[in-house]
PDB file of N, CA and C in Angstrom:
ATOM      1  N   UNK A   1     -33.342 -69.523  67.914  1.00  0.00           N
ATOM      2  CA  UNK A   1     -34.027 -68.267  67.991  1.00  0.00           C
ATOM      3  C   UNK A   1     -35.491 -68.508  67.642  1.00  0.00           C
ATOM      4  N   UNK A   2     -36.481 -67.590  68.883  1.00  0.00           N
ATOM      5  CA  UNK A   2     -37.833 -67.816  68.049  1.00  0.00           C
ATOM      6  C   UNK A   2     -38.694 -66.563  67.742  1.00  0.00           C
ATOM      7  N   UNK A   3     -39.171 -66.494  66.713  1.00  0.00           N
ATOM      8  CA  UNK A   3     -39.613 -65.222  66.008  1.00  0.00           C
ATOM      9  C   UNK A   3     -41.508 -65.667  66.575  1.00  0.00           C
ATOM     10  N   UNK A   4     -41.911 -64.475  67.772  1.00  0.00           N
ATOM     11  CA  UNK A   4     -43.216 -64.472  67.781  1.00  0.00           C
ATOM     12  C   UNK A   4     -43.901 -63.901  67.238  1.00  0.00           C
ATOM     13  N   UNK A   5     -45.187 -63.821  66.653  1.00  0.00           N
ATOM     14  CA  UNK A   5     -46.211 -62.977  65.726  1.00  0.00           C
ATOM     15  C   UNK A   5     -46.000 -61.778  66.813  1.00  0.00           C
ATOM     16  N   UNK A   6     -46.254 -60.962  65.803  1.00  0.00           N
ATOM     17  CA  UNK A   6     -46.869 -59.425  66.624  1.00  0.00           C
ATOM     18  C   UNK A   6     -48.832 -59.339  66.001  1.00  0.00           C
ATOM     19  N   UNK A   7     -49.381 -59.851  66.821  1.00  0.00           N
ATOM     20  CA  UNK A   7     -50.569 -59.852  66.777  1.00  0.00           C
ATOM     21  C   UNK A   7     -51.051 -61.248  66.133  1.00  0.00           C
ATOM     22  N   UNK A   8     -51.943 -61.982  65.968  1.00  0.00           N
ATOM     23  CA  UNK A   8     -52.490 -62.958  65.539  1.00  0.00           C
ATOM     24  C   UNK A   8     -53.080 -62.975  64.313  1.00  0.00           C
ATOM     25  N   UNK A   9     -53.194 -63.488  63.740  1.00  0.00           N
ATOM     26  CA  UNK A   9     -54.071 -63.445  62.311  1.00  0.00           C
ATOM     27  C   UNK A   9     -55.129 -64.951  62.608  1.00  0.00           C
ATOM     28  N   UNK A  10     -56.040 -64.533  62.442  1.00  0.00           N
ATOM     29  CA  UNK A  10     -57.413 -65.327  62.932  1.00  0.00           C
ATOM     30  C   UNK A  10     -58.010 -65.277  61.290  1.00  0.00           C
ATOM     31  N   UNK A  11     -58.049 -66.271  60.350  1.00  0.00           N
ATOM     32  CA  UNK A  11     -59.248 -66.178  59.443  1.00  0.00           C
ATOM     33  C   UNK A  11     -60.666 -65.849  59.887  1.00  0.00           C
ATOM     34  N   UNK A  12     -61.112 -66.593  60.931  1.00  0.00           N
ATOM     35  CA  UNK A  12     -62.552 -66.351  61.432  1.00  0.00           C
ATOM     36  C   UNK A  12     -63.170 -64.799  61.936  1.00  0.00           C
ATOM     37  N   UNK A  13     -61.456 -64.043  62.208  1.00  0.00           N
ATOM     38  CA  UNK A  13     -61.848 -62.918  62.715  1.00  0.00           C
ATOM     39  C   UNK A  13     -61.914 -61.370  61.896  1.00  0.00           C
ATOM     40  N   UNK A  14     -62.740 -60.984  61.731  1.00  0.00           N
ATOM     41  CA  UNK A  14     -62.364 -59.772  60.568  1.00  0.00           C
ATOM     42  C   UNK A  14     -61.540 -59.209  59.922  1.00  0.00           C
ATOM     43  N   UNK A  15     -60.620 -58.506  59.475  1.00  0.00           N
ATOM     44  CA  UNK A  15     -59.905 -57.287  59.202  1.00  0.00           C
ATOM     45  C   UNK A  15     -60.399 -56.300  59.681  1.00  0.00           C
ATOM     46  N   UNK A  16     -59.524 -55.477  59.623  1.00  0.00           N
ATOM     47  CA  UNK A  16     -59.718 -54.054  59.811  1.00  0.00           C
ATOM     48  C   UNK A  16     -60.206 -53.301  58.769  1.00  0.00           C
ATOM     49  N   UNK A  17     -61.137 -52.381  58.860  1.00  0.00           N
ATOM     50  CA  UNK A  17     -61.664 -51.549  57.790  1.00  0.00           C
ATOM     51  C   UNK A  17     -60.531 -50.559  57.472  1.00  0.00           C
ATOM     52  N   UNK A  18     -60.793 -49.828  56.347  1.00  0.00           N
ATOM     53  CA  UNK A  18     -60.425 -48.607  55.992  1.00  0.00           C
ATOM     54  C   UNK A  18     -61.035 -47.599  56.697  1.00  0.00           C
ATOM     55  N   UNK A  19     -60.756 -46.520  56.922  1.00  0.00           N
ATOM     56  CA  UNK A  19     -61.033 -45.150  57.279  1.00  0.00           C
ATOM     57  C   UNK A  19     -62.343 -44.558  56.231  1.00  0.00           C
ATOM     58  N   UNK A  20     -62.335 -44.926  54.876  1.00  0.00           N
ATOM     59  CA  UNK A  20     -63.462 -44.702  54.524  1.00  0.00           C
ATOM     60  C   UNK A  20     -64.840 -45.819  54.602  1.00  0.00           C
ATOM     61  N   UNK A  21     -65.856 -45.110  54.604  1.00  0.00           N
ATOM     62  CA  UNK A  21     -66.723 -46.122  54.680  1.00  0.00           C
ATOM     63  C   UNK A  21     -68.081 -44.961  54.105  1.00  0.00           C
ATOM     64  N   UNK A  22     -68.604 -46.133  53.549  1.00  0.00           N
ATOM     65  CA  UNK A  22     -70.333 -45.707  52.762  1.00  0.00           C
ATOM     66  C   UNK A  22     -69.843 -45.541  51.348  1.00  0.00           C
ATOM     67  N   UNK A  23     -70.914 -45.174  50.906  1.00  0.00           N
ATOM     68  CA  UNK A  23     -70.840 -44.879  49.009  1.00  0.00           C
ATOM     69  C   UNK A  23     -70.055 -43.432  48.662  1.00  0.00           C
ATOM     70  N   UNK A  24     -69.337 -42.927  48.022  1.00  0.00           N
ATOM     71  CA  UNK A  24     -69.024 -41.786  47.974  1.00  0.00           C
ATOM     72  C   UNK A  24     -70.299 -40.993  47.226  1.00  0.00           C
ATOM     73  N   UNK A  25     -70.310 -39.600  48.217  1.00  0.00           N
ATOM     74  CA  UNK A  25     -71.592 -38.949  47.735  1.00  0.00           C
ATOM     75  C   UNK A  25     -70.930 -37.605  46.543  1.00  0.00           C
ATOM     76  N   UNK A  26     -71.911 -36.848  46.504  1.00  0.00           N
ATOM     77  CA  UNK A  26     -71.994 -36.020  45.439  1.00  0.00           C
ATOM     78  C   UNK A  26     -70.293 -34.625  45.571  1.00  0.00           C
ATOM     79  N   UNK A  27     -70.193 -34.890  46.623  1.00  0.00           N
ATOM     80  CA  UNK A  27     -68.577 -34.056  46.943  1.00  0.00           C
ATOM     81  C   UNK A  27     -67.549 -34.768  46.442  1.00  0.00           C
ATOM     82  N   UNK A  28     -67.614 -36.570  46.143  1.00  0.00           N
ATOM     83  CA  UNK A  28     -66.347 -36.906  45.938  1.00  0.00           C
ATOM     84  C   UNK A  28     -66.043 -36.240  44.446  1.00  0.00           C
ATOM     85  N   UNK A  29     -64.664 -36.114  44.428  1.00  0.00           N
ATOM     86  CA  UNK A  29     -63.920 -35.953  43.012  1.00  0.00           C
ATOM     87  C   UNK A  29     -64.113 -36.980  41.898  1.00  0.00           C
ATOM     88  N   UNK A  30     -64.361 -36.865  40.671  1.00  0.00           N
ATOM     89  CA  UNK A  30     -64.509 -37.907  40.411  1.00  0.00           C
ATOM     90  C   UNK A  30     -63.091 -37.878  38.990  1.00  0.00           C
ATOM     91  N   UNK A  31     -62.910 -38.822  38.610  1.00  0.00           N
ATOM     92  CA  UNK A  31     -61.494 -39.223  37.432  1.00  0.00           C
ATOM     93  C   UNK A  31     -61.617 -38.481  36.218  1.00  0.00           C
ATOM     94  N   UNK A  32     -60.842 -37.945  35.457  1.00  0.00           N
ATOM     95  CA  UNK A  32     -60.989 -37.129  34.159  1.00  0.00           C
ATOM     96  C   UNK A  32     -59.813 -37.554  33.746  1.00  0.00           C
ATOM     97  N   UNK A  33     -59.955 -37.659  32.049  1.00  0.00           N
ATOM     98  CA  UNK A  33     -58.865 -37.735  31.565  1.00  0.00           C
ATOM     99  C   UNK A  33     -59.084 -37.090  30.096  1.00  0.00           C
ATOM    100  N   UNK A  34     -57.928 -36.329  29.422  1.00  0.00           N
ATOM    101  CA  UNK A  34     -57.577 -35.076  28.333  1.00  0.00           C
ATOM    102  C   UNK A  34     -56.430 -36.156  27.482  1.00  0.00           C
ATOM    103  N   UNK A  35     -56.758 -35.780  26.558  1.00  0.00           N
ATOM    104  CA  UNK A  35     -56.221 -36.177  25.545  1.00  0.00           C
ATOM    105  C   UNK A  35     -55.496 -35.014  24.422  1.00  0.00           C
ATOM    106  N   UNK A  36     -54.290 -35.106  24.221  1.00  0.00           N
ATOM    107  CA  UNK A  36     -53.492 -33.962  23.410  1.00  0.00           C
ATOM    108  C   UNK A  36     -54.251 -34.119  21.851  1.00  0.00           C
ATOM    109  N   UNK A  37     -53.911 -33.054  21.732  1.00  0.00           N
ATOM    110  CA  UNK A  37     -54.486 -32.973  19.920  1.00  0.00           C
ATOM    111  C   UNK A  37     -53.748 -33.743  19.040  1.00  0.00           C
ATOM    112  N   UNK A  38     -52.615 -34.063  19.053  1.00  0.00           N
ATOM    113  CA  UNK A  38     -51.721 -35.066  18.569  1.00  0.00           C
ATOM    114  C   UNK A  38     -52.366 -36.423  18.746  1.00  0.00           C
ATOM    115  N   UNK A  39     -52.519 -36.514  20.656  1.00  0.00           N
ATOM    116  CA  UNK A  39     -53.352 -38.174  20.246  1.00  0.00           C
ATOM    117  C   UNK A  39     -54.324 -38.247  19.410  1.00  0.00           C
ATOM    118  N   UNK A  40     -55.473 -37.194  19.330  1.00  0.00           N
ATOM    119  CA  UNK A  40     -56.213 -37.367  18.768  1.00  0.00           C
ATOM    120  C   UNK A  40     -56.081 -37.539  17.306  1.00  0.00           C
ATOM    121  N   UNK A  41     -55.169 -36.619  16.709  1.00  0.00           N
ATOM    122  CA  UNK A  41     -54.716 -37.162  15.530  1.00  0.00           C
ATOM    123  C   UNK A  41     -54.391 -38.431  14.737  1.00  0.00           C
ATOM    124  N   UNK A  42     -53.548 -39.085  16.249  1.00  0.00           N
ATOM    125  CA  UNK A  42     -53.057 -40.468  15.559  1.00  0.00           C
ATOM    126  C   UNK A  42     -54.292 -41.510  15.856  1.00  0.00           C
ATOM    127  N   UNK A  43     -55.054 -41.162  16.524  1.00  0.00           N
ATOM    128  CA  UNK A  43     -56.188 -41.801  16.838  1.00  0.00           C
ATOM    129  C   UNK A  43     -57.257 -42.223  15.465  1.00  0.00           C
ATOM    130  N   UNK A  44     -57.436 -40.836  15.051  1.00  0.00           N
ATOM    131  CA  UNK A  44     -57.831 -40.661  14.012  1.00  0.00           C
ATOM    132  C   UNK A  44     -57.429 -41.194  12.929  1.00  0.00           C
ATOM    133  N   UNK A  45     -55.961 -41.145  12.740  1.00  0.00           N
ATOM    134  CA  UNK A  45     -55.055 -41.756  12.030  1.00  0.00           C
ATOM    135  C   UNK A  45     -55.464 -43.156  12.026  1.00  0.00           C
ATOM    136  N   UNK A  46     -55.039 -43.856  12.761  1.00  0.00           N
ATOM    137  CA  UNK A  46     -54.899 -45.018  13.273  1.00  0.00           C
ATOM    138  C   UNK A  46     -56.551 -45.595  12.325  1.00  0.00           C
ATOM    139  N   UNK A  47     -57.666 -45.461  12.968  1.00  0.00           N
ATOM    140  CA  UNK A  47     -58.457 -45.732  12.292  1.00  0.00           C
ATOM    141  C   UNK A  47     -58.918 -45.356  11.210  1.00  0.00           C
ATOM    142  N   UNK A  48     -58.679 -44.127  10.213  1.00  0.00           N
ATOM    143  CA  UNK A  48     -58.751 -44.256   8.773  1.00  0.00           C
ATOM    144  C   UNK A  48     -58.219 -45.314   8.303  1.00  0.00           C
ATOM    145  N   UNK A  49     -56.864 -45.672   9.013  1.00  0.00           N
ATOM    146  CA  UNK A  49     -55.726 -46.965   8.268  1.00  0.00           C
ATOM    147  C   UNK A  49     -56.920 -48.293   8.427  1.00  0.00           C
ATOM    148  N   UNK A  50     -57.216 -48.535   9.428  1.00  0.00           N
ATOM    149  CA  UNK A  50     -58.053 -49.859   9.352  1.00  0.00           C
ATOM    150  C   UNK A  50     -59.411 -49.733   9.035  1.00  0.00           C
ATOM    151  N   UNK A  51     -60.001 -48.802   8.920  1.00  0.00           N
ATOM    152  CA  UNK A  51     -60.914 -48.654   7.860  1.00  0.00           C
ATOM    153  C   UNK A  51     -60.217 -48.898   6.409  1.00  0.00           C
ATOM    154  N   UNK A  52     -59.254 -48.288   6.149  1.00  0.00           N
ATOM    155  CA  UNK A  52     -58.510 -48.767   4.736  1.00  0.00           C
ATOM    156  C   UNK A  52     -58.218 -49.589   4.386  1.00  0.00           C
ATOM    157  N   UNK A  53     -57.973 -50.406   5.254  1.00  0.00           N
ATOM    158  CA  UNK A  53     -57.218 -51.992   5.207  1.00  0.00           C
ATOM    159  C   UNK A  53     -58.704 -53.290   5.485  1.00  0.00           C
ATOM    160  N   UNK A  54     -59.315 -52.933   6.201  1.00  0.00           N
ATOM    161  CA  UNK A  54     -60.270 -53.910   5.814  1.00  0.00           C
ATOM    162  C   UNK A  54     -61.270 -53.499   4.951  1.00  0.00           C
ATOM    163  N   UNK A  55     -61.535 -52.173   4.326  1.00  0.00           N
ATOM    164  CA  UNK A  55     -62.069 -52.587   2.999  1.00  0.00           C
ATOM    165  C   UNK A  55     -61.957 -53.154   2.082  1.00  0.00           C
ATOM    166  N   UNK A  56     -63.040 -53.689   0.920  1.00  0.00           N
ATOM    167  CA  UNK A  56     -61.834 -54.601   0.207  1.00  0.00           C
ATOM    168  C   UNK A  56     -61.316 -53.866  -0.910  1.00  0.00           C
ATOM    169  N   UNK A  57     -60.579 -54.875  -1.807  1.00  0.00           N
ATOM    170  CA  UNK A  57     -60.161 -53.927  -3.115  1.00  0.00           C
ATOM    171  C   UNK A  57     -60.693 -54.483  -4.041  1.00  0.00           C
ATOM    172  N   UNK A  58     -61.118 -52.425  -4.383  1.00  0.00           N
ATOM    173  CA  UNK A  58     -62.211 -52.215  -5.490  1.00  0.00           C
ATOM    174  C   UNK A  58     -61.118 -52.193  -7.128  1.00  0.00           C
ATOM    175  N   UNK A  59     -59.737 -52.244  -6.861  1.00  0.00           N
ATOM    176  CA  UNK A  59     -59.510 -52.211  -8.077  1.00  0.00           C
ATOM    177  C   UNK A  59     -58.933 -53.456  -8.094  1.00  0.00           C
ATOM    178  N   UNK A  60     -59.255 -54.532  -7.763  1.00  0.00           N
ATOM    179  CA  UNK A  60     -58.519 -56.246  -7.959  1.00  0.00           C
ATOM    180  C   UNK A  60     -59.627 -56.463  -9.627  1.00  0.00           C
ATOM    181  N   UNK A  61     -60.639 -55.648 -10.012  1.00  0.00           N
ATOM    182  CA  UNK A  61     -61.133 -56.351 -11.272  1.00  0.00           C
ATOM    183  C   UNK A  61     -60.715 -55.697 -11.819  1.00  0.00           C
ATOM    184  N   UNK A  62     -59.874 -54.632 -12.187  1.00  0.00           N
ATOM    185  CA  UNK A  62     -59.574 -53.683 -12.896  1.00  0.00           C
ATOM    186  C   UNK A  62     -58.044 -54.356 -13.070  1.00  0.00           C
ATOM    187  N   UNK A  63     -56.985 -54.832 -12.262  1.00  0.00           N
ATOM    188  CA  UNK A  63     -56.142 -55.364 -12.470  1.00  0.00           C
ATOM    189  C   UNK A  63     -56.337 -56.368 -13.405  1.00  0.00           C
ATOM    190  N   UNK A  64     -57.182 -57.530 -12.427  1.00  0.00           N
ATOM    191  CA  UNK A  64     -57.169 -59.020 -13.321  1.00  0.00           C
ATOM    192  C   UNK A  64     -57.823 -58.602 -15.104  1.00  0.00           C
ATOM    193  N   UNK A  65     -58.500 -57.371 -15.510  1.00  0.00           N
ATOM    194  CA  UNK A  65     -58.697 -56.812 -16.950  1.00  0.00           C
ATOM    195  C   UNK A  65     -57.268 -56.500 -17.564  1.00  0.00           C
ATOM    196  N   UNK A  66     -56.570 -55.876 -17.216  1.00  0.00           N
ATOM    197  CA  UNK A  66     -55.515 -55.809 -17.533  1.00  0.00           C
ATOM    198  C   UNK A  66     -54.330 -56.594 -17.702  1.00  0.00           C
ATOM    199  N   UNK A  67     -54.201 -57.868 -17.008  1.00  0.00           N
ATOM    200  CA  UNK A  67     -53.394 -58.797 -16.980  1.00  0.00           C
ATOM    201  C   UNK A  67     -54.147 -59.726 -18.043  1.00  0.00           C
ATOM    202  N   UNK A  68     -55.454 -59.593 -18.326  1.00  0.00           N
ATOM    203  CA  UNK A  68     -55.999 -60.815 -19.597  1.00  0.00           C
ATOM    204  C   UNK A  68     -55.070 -59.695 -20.662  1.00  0.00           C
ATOM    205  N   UNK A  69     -55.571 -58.590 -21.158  1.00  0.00           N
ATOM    206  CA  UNK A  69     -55.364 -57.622 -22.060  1.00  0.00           C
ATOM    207  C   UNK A  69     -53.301 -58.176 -22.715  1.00  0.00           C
ATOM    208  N   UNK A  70     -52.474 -57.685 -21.657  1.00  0.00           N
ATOM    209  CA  UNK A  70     -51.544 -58.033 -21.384  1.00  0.00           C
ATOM    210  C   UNK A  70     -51.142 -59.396 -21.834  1.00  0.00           C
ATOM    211  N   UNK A  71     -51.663 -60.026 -21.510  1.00  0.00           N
ATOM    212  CA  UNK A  71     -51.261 -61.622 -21.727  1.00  0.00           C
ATOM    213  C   UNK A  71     -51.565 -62.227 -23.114  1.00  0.00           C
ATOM    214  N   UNK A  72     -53.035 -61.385 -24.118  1.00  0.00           N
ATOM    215  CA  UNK A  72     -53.275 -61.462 -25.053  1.00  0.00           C
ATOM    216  C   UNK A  72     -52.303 -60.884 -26.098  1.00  0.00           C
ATOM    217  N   UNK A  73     -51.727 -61.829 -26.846  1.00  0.00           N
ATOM    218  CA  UNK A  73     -50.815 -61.757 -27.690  1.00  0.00           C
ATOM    219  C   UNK A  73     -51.609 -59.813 -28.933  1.00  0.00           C
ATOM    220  N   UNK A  74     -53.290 -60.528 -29.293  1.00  0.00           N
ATOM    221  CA  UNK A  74     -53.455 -59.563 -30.427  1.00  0.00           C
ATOM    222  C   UNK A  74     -53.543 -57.645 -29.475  1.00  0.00           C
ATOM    223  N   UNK A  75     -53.511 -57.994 -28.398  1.00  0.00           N
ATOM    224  CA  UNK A  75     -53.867 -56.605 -27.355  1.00  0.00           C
ATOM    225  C   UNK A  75     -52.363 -55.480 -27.734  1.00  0.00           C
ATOM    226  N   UNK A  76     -51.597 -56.212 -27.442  1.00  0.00           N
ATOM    227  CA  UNK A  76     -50.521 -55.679 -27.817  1.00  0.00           C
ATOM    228  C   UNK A  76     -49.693 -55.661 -29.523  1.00  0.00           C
ATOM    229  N   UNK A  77     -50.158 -54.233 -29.741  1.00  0.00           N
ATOM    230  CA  UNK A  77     -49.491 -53.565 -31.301  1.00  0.00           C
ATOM    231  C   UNK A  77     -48.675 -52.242 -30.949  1.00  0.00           C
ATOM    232  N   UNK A  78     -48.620 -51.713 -32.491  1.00  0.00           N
ATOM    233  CA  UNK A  78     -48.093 -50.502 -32.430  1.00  0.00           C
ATOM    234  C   UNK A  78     -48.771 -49.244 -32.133  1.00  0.00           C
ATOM    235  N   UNK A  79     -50.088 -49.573 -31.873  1.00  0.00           N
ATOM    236  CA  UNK A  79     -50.731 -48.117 -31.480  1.00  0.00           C
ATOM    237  C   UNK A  79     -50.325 -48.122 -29.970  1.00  0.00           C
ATOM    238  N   UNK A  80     -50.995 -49.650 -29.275  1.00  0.00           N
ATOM    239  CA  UNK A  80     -50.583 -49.195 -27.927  1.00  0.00           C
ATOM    240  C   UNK A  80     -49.199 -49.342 -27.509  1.00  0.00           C
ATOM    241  N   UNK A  81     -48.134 -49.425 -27.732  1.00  0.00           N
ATOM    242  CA  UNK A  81     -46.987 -49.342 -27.538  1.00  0.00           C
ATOM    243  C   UNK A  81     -46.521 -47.697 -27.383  1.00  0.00           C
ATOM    244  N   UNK A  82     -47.304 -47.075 -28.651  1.00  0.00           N
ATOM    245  CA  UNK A  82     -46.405 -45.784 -29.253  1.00  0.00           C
ATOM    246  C   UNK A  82     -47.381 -44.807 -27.578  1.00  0.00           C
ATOM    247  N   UNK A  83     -48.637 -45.459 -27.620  1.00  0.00           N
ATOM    248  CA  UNK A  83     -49.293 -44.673 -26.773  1.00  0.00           C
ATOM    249  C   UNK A  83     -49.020 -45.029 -25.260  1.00  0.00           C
ATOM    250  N   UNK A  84     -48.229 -46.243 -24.708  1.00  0.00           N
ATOM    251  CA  UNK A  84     -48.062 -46.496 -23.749  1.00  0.00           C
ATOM    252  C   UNK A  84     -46.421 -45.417 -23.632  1.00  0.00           C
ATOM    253  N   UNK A  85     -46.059 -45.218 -24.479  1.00  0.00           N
ATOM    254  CA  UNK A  85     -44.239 -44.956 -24.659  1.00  0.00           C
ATOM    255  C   UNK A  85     -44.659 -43.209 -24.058  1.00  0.00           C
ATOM    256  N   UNK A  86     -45.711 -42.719 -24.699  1.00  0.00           N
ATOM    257  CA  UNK A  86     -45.886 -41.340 -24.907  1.00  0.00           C
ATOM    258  C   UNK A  86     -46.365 -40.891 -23.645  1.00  0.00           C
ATOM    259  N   UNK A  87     -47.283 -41.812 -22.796  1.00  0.00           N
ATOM    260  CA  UNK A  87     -47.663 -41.449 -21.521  1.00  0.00           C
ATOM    261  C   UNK A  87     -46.155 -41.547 -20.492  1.00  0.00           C
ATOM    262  N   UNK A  88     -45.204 -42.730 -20.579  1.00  0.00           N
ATOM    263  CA  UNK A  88     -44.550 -42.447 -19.824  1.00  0.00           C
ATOM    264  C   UNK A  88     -43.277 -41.316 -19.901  1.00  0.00           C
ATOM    265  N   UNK A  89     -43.231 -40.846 -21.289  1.00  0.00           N
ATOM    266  CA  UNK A  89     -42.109 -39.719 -21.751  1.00  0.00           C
ATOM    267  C   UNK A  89     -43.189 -38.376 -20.708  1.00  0.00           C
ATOM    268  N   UNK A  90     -44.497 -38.599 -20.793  1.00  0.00           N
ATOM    269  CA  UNK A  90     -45.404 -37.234 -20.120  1.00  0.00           C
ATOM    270  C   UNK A  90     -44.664 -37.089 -18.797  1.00  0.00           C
ATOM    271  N   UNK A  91     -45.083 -38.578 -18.443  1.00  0.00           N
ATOM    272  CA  UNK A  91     -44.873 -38.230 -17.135  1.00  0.00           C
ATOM    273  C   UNK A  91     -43.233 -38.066 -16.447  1.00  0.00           C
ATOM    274  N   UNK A  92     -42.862 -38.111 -17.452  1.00  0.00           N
ATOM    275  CA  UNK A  92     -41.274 -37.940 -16.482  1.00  0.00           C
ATOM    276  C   UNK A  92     -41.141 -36.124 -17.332  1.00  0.00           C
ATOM    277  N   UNK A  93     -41.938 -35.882 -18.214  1.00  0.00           N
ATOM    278  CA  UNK A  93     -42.279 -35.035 -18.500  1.00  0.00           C
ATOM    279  C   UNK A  93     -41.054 -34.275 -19.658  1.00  0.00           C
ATOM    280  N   UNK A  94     -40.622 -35.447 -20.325  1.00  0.00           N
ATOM    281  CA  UNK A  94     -39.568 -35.365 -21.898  1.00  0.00           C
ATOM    282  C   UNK A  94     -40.726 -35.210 -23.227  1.00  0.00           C
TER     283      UNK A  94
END
């Protein structure tokens, strides 16, 4: 069996155009796109978080103060014990 082209394909020879042709003028439509208030939300969202996350942290010296404090044997007595005991009875609120 032999399968003949239906028409030729010539590299040297053009294509066929499209039906449109020239620059589109001031009538064409042009693309829009709306965004729900929700996206915008998470949008919003979204970048507070990485604004949050690559700032740095402002309380890493406030920790490492507390872990010397902590680790110092004379830091820890009976005042701050009775006063560490009393904040957490507040807050569970006994």
């Amino acid at each position: 069996m032999t399968i003949d082209r239906i028409g030729s394909i010539d590299p040297m020879q053009p294509g066929k155009k499209s039906g449109k042709s020239g620059p589109a003028g001031p009538s064409a439509r042009s693309d829009s796109i709306s965004l729900s208030s929700e996206a915008v939300e998470k949008g919003e969202l979204y970048q507070a978080v990485e604004l949050a996350m690559a700032a740095p942290d402002m309380q890493a010296d406030r920790i490492e103060e507390l872990r010397r404090k902590i680790n110092d044997p004379s830091y820890i007595n009976d005042t701050i014990l009775k006063a560490t005991a009393d904040k957490i009875l507040d807050a569970f609120g006994l």
